[in-house]
C-alpha atoms as a PDB file:
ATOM      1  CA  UNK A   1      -0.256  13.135 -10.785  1.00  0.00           C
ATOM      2  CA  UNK A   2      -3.274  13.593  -8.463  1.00  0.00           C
ATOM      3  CA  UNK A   3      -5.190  10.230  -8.032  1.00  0.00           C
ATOM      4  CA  UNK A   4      -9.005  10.933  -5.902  1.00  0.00           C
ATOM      5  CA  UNK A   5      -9.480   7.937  -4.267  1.00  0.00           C
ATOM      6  CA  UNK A   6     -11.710   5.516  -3.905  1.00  0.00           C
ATOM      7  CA  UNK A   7     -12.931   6.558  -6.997  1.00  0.00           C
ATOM      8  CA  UNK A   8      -9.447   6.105  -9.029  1.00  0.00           C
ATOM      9  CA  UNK A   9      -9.342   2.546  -7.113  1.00  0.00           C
ATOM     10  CA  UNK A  10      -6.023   0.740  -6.335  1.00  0.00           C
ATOM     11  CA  UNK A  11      -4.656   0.568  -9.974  1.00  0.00           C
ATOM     12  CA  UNK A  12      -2.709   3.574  -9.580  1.00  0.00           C
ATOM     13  CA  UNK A  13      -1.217   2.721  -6.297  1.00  0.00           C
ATOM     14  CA  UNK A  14      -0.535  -0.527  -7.113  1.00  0.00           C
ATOM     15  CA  UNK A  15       1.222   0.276 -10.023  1.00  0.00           C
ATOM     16  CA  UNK A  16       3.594   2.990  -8.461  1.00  0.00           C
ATOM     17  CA  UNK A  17       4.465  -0.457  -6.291  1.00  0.00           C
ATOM     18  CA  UNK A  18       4.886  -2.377  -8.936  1.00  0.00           C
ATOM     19  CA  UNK A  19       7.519   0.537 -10.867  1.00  0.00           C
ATOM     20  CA  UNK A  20       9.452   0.861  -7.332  1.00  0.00           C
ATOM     21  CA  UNK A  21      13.210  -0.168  -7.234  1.00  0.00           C
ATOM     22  CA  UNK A  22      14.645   0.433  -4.150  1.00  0.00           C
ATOM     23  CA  UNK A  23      12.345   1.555  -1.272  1.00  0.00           C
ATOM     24  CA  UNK A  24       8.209   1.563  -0.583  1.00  0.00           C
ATOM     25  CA  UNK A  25       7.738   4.007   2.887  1.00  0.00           C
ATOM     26  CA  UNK A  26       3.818   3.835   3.363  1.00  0.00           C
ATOM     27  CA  UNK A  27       1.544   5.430   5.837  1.00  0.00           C
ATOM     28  CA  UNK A  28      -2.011   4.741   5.962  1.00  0.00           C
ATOM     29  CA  UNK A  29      -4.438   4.696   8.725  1.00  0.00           C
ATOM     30  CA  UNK A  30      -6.005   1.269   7.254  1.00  0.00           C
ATOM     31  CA  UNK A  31      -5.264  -1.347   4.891  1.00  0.00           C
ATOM     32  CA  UNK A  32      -7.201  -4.059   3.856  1.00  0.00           C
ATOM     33  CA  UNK A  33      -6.986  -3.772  -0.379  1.00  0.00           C
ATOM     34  CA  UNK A  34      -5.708  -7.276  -1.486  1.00  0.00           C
ATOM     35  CA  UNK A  35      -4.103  -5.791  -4.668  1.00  0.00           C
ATOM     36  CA  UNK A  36      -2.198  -3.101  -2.909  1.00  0.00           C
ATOM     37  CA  UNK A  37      -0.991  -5.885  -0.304  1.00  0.00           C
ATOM     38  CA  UNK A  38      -0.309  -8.488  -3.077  1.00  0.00           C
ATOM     39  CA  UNK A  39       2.104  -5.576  -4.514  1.00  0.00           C
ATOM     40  CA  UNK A  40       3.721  -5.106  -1.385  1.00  0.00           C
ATOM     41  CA  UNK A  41       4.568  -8.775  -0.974  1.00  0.00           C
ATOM     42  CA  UNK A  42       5.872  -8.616  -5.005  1.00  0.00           C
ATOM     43  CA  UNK A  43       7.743  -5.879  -4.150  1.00  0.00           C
ATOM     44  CA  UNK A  44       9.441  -7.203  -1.251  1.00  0.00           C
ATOM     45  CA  UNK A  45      10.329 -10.293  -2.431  1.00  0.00           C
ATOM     46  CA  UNK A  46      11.631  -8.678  -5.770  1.00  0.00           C
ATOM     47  CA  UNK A  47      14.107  -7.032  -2.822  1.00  0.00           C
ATOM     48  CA  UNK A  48      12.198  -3.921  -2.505  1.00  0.00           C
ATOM     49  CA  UNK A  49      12.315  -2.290   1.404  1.00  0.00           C
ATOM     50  CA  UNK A  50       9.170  -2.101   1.979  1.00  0.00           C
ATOM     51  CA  UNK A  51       8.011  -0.159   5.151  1.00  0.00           C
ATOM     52  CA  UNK A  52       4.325   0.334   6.660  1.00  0.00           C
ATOM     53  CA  UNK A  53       3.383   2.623   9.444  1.00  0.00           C
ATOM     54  CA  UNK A  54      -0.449   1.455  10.458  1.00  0.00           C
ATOM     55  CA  UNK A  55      -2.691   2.992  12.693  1.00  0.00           C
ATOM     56  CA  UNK A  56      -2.381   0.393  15.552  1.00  0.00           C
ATOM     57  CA  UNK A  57      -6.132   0.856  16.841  1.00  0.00           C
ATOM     58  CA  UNK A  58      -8.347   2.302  13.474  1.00  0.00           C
ATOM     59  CA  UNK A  59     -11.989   3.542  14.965  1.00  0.00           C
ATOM     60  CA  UNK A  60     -14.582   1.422  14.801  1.00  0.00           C
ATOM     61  CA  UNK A  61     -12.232  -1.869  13.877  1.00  0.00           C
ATOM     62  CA  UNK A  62     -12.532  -4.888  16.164  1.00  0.00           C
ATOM     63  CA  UNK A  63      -9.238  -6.637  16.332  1.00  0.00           C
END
């Protein structure tokens, strides 16, 4: 399936989270959706390995 985002929204991606089993390996440059993060935590503490990989400085963020 091809999903355009942000148009398609975080439904999709949140609910490939929510079907996961065994292991969630994601790489984005930024996150900040609250549904995609509240299926990560789900996920996790369903016993899910979740892994990010986050852009440590994203342009034009303030930390």
């Amino acid at each position: 399936m091809l999903y355009i985002e942000p148009h398609a929204g975080p439904a999709p991606i949140v609910q490939v989270i929510t079907d996961v089993r065994h292991t969630v390996d994601l790489n984005v440059y930024y996150l900040s959706s609250k549904p995609i993060l509240s299926a990560l935590r789900r996920a996790h503490a369903r016993g899910v390995n979740v892994r990010l990989m986050l852009d440590q400085h994203p342009y034009g963020i303030k930390p």
